[in-house]
Protein backbone atom coordinates (compact mmCIF):
# COMPACT_ATOMS: atom_id res chain seq x y z
CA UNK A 1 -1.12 -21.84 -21.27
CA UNK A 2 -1.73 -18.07 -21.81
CA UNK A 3 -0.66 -15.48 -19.09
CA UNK A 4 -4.59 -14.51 -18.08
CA UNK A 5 -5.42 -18.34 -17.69
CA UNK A 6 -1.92 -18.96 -15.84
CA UNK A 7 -2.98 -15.32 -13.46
CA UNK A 8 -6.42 -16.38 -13.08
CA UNK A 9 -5.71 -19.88 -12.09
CA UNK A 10 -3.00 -18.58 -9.38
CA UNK A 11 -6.21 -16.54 -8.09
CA UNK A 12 -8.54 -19.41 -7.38
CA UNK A 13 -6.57 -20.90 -4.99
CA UNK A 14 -7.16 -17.90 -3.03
CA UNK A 15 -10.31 -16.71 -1.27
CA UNK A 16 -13.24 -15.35 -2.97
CA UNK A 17 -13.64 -12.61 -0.59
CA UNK A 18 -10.41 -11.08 -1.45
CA UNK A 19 -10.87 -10.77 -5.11
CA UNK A 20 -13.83 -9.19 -4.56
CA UNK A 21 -12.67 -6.51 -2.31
CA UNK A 22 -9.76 -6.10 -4.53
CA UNK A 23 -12.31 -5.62 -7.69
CA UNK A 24 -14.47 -3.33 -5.86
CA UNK A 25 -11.57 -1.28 -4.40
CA UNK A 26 -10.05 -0.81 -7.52
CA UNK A 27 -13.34 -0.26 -9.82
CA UNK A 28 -12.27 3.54 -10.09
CA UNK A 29 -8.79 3.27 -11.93
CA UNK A 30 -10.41 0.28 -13.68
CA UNK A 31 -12.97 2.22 -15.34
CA UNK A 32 -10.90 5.42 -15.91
CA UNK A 33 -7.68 3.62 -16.67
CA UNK A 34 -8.44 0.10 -17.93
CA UNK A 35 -11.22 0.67 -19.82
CA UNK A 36 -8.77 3.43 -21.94
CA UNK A 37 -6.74 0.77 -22.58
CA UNK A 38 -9.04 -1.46 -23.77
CA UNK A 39 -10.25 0.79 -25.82
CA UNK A 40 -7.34 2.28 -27.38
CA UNK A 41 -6.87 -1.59 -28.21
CA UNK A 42 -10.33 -1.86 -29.82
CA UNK A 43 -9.82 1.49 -31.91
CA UNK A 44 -6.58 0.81 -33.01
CA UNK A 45 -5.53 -2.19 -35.05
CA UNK A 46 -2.61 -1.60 -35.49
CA UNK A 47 0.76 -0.76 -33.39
CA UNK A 48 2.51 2.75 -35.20
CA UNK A 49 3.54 5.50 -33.46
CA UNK A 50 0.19 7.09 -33.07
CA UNK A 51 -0.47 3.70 -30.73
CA UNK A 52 2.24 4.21 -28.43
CA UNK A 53 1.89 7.70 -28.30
CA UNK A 54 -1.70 7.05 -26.85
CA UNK A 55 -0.88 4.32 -24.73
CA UNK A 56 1.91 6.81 -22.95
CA UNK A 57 -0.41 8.96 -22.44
CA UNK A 58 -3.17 7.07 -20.42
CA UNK A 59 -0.56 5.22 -18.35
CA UNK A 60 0.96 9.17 -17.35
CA UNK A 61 -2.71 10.01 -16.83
CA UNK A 62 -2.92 7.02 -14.47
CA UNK A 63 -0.27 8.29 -12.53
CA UNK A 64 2.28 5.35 -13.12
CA UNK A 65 4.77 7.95 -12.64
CA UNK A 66 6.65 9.47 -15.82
CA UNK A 67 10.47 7.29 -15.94
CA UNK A 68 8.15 4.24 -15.28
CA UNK A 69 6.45 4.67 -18.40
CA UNK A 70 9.13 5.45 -20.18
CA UNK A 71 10.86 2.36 -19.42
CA UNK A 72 7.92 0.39 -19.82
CA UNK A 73 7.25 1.93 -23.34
CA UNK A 74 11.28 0.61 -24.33
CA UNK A 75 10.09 -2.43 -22.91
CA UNK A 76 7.37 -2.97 -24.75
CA UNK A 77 8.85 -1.49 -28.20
CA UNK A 78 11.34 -3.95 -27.78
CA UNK A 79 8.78 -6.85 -27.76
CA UNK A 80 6.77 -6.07 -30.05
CA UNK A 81 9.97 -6.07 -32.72
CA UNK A 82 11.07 -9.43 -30.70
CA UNK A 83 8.43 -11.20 -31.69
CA UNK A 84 7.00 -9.18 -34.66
CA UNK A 85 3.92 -7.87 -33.40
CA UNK A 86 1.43 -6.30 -36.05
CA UNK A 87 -2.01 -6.69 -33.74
CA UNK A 88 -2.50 -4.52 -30.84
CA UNK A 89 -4.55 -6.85 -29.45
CA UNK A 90 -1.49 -9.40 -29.21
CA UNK A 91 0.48 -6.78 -26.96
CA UNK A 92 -2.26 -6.53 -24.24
CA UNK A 93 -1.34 -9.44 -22.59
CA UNK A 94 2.12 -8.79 -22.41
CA UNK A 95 1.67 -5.49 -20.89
CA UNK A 96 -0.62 -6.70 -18.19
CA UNK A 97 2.69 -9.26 -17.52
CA UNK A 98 5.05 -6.33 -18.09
CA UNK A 99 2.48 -4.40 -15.29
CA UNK A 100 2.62 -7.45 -12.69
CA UNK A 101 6.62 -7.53 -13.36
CA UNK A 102 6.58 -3.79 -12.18
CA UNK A 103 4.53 -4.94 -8.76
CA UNK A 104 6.79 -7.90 -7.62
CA UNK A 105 8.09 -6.79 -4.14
CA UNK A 106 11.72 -8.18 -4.12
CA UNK A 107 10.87 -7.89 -0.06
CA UNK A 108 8.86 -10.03 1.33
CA UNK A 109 5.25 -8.37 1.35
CA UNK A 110 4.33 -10.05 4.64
CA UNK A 111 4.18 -7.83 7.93
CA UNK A 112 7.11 -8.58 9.86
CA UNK A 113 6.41 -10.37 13.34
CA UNK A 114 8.27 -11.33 16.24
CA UNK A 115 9.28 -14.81 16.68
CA UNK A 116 8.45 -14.25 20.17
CA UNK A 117 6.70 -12.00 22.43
CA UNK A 118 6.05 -8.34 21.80
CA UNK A 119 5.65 -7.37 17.94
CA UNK A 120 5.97 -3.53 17.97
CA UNK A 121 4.54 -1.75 14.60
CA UNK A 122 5.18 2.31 14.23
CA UNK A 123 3.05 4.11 11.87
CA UNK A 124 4.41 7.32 10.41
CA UNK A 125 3.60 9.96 7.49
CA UNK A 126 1.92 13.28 7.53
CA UNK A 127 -1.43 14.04 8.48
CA UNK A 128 -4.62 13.24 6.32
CA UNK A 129 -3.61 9.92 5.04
CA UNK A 130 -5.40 8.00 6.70
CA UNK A 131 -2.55 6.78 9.84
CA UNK A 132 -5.02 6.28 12.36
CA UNK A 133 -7.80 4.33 10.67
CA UNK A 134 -5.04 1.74 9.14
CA UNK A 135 -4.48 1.76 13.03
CA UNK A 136 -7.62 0.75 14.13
CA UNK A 137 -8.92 -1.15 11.20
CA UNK A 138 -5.23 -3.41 11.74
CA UNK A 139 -5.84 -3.40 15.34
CA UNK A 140 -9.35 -5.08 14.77
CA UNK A 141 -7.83 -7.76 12.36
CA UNK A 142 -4.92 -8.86 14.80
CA UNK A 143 -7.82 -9.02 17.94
CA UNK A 144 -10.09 -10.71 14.82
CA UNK A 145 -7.33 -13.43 15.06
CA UNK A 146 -7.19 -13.61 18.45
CA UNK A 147 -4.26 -11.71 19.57
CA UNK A 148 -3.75 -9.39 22.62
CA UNK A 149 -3.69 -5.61 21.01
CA UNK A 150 -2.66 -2.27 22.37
CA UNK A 151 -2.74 1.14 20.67
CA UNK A 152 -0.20 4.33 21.69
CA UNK A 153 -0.99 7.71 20.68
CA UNK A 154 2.19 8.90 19.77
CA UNK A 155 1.03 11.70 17.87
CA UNK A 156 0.93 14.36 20.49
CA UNK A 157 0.63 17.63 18.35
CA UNK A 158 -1.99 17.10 15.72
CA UNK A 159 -5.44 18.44 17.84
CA UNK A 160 -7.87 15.28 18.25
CA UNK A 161 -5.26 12.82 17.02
CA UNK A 162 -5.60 11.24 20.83
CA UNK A 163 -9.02 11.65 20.74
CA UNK A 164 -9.44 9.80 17.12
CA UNK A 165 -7.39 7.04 18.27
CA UNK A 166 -9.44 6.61 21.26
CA UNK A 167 -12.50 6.40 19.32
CA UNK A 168 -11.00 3.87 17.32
CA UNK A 169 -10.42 1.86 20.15
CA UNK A 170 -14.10 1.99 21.52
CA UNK A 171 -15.17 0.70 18.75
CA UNK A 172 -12.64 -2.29 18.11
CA UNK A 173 -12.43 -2.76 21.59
CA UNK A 174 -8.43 -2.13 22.15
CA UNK A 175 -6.87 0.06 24.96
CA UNK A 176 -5.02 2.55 24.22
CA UNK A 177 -2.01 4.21 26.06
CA UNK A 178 -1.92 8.05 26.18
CA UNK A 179 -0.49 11.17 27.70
CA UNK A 180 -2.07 14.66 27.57
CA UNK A 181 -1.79 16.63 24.69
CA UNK A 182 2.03 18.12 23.81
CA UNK A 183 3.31 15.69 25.65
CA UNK A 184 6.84 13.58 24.65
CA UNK A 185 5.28 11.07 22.22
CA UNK A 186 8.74 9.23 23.17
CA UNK A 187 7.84 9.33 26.77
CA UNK A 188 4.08 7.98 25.50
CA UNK A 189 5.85 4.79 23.73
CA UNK A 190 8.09 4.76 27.09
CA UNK A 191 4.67 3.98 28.82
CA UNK A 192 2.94 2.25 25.84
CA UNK A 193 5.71 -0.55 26.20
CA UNK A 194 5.57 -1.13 29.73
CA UNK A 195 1.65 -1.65 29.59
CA UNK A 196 2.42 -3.67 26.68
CA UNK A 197 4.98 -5.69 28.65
CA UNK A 198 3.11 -6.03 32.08
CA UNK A 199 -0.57 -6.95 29.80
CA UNK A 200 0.88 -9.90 28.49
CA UNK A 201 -0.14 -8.38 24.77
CA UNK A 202 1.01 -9.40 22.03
CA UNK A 203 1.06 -6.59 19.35
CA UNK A 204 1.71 -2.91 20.15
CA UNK A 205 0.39 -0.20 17.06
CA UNK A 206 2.08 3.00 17.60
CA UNK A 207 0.63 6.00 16.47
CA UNK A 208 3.50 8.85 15.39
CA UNK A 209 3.30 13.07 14.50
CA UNK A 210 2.30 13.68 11.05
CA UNK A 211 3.95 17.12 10.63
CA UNK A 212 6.75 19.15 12.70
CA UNK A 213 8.06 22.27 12.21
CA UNK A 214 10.36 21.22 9.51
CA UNK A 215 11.32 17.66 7.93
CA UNK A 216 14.82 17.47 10.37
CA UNK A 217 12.68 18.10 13.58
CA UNK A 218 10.45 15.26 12.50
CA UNK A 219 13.18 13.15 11.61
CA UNK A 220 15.14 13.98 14.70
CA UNK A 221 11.22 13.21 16.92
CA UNK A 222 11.21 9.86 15.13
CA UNK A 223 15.14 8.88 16.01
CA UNK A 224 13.92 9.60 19.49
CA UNK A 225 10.96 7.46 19.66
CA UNK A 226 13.38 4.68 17.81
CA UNK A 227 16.19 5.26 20.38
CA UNK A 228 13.23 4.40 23.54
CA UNK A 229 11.62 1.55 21.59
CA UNK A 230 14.71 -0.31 21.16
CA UNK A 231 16.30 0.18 24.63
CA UNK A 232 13.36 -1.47 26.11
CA UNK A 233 13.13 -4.06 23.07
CA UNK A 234 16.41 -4.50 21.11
CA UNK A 235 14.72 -6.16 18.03
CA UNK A 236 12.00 -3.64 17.81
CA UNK A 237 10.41 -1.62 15.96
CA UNK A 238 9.45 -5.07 13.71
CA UNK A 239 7.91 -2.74 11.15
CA UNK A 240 8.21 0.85 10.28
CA UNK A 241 4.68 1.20 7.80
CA UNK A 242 4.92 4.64 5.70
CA UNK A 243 1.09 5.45 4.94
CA UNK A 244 0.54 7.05 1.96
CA UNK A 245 -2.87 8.52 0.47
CA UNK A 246 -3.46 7.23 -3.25
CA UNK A 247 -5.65 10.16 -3.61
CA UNK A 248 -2.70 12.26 -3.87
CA UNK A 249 -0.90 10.07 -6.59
CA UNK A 250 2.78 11.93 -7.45
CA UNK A 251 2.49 13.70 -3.88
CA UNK A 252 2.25 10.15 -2.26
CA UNK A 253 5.36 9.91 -3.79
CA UNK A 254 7.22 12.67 -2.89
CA UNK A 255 6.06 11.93 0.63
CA UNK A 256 7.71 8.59 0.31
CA UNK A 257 10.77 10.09 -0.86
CA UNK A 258 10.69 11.96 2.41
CA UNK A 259 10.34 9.92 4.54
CA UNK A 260 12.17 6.80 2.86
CA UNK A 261 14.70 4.34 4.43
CA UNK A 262 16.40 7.11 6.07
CA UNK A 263 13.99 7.06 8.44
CA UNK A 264 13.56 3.33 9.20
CA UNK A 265 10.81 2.86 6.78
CA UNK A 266 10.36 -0.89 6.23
CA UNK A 267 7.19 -1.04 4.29
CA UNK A 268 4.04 1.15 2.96
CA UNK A 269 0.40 1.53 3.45
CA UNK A 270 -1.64 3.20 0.45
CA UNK A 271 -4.90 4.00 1.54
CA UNK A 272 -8.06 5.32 -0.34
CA UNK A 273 -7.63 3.37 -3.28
CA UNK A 274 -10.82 2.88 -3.53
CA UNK A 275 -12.18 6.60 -3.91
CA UNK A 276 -9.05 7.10 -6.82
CA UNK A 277 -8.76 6.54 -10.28
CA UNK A 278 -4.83 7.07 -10.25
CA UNK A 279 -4.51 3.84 -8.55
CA UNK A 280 -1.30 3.50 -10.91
CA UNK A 281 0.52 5.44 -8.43
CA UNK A 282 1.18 2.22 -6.91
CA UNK A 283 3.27 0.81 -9.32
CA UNK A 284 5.16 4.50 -9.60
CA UNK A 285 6.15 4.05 -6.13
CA UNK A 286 6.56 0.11 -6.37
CA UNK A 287 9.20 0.81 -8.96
CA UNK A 288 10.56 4.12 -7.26
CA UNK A 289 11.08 3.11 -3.81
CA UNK A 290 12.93 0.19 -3.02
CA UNK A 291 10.33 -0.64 -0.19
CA UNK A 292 7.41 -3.39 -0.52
CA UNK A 293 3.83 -1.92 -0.41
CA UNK A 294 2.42 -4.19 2.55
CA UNK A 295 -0.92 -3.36 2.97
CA UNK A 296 -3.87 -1.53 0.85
CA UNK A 297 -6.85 0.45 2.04
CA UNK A 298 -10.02 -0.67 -0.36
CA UNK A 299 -13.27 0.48 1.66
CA UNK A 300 -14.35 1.84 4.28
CA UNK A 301 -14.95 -1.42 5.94
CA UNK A 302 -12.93 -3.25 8.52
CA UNK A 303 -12.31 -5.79 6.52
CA UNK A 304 -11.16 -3.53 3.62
CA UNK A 305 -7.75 -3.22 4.96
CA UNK A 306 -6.00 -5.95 2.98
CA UNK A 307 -2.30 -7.52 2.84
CA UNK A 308 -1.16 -6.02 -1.16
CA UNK A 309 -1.44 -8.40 -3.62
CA UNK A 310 0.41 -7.82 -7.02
CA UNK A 311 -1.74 -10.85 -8.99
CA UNK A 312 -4.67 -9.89 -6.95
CA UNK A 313 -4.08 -6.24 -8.60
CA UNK A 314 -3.68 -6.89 -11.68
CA UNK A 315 -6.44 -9.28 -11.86
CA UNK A 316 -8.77 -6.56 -10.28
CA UNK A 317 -7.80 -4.39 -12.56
CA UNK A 318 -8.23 -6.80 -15.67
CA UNK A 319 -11.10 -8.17 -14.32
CA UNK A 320 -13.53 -7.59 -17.53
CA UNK A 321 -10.61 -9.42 -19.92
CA UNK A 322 -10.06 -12.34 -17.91
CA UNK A 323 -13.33 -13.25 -17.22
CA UNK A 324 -14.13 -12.83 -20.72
CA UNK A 325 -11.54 -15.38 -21.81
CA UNK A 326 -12.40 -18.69 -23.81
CA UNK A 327 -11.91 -21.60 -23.00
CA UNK A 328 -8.47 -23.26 -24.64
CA UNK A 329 -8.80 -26.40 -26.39
């Protein structure tokens, strides 16, 4: 059985709904980076130099991220002489396998929950990325699913960060837990915990300072909020989500590399995938960071906030060519 039919299969046994967010979200770097492909593969017959040259080219312009490529080039090189490739067509299957290789999380891509009682999630990155709308549009799937939800607005400096979260929790119907403005956002998850605690709830979102001074005083402000969080709950914080703006492709990567494991970082969020055509960035910081992408912004919606999906990815992405696919004999 081919790799598309094998992919596509694997995809049916999941929900309809999902593939089509997943196509829709990722229609921009579809057309502008997919379609290039395809077209390279249309124009040129044959695999030379020129070919690979051009095929670099598009996946850099896709923001896949420079060493990736590079790598994935050898890779490809390599199996083309393997198995004594002459028809470019023949290879595009093989990188859309090499592409989903690149996507497999060795971590488990699943949010971390706890096995009991209070799940704690913090939220960090710098401002504009979308933090507090992943915030509210995750707050409104976990209360979608019937769980008890609070929100903390940890980010104390950024003026109307409070204000934004509060809005967000008018409209999915969550409390939040604040202090004034300037105020210890580690004496805010102090407070956020207790309500959390004496409320019975079940998941607590907390919001965190986008920017500081300089990158040790935010490091040293999120150490803090770590040290309160797990007096009060030893196993906590269950996940540490970096969120990341696709928009910004190698910048969303340098902000990973900032933030990274050093500071607790157990997973990312890449938002605004939808409004992008460099969605490659994700596999440049798939391949990059040794931290699973968790969860993908598609839409606007609320229900455009979606667990990542490598197949579902790819798939999206090769929509046209797997739909297109006879039927085998």
């Amino acid at each position: 059985m081919s790799f598309f039919r094998k992919l596509k299969e694997s995809i049916t046994s999941k929900t309809e709904a999902v593939t089509t967010v997943f196509k829709e979200g990722l229609a921009k770097t579809r057309d502008a980076f997919v379609e290039k492909v395809e077209d390279l593969f249309v124009r040129r017959k044959k695999i030379d130099e020129e070919f690979y040259e051009e095929l670099e080219e598009i996946l850099i312009g896709a923001d896949v991220g420079v060493n990736t490529v590079m790598d994935l080039m050898d890779e490809l090189r390599a199996e083309v002489k393997k198995r004594r490739i002459e028809d470019a067509s023949d290879l595009r299957p093989i990188l859309s396998e090499k592409l989903i290789g690149l996507l497999d999380a060795e971590g488990d891509a699943t949010l971390t929950m706890a096995p009991s009682g209070l799940t704690v999630i913090l939220f960090v990155g710098v401002n504009g990325v979308g933090k507090t709308t992943t915030i509210g549009k995750l707050a409104h799937r976990f209360k979608q699913e019937g769980k008890k939800v609070l929100m903390a607005a940890g980010d104390t400096f950024r003026a109307g960060a409070i204000e934004q979260l509060e809005v967000w929790g008018q409209r999915v119907g969550v409390d939040v837990i604040k202090q004034q403005a300037g105020s210890d956002p580690a004496a805010v998850m102090f407070d956020a915990i207790q309500a959390a605690k004496t409320r019975q709830a079940d998941i607590l979102l907390c919001d965190t300072a986008g920017r500081m001074q300089n990158k040790s005083n935010l490091m040293e402000e999120l150490n803090k909020i770590f040290r309160v969080i797990k007096r009060e709950i030893p196993d906590a914080p269950h996940e540490v989500l970096l969120v990341l703006d696709a928009n910004t492709g190698q910048n969303a990567l340098q902000q990973a590399r900032l933030f990274g494991d050093k500071s607790g970082v157990t997973g990312l969020v890449l938002t605004k995938l939808d409004s992008t055509s460099k969605g490659g960035i994700v596999i440049a910081i798939r391949q990059e960071m040794n931290i699973p992408v968790k969860l993908v912004g598609l839409g606007e919606k609320m229900t455009d906030l979606q667990d990542f999906d490598s197949e579902q990815f790819v798939l999206a992405l090769f929509a046209g060519l797997v739909t297109e696919l006879p039927e085998e004999k």
